[in-house]
Protein backbone atom coordinates (compact mmCIF):
# COMPACT_ATOMS: atom_id res chain seq x y z
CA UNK A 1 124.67 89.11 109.50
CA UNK A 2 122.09 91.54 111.16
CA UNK A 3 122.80 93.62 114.08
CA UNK A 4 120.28 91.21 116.15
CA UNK A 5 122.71 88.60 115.20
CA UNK A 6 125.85 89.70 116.41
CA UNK A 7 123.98 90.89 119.35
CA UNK A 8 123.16 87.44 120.20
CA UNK A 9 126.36 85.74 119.37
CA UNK A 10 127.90 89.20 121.76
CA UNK A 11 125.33 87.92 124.65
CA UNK A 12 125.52 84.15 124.45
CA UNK A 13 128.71 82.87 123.29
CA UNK A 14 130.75 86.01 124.70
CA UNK A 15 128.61 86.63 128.23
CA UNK A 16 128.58 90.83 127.28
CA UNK A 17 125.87 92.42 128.95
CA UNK A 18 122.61 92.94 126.80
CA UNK A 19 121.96 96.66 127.82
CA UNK A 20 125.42 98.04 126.77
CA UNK A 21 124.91 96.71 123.30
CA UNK A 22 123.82 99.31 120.72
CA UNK A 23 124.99 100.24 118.04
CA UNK A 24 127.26 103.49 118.58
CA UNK A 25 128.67 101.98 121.55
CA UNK A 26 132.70 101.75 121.14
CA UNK A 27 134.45 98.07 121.53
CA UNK A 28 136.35 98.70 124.53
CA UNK A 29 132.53 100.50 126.31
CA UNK A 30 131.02 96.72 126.06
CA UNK A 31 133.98 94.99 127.30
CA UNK A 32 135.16 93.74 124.15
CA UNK A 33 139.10 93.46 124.52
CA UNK A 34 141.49 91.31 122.82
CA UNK A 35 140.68 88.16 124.14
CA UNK A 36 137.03 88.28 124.28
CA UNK A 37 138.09 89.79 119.98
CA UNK A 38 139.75 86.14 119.42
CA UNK A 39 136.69 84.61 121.41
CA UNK A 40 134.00 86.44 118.81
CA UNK A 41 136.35 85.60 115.39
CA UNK A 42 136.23 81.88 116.37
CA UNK A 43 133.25 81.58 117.46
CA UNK A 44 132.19 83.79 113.85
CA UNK A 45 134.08 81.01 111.95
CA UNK A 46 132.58 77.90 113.76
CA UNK A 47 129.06 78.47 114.02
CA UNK A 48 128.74 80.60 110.57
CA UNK A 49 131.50 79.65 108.51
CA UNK A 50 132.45 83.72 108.47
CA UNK A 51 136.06 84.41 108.75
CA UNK A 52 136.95 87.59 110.19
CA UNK A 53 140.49 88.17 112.03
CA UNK A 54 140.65 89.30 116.02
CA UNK A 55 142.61 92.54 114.84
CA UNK A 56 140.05 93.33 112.02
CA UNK A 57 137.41 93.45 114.93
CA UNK A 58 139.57 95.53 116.98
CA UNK A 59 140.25 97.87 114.22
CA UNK A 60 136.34 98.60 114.13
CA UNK A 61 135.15 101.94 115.88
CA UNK A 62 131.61 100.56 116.67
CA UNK A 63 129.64 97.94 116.78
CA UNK A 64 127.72 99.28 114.05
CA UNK A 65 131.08 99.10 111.69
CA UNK A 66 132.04 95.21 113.33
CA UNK A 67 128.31 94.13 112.28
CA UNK A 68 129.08 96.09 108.68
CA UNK A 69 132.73 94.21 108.55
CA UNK A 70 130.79 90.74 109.34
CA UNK A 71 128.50 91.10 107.03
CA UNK A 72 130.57 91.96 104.38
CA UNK A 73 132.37 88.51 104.96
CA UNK A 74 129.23 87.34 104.75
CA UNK A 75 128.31 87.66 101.68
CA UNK A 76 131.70 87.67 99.87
């Protein structure tokens, strides 16, 4: 999954704001909290058949590292 990619699915299905979304930014600087985490793993698994767990995205420091962790599970 690109970066472009999980920006999308981070604007559309999750209703984050476009201009806090880059790269470096931490989880918790976007709004990304544990709820919103179980939000983004479901909605990884329905519309992409990519299984990643909430507290595997909230273990990542960036968004950079969840985009590296997603597409991983990607291709595996």
């Amino acid at each position: 999954m690109t970066w472009e990619l999980l920006k999308q699915v981070l604007v559309h299905d999750l209703q984050l704001q476009d201009d806090a979304l880059v790269p470096a930014a931490g989880l918790g600087d976007v709004g990304l909290d544990s709820l919103a985490a179980v939000e983004l793993a479901e909605s990884l698994h329905s519309r992409f058949g990519i299984r990643v767990a909430d507290y595997e995205i909230l273990d990542s420091a960036s968004l950079a590292d969840l985009a590296e962790l997603i597409t991983a599970r990607s291709t595996a």
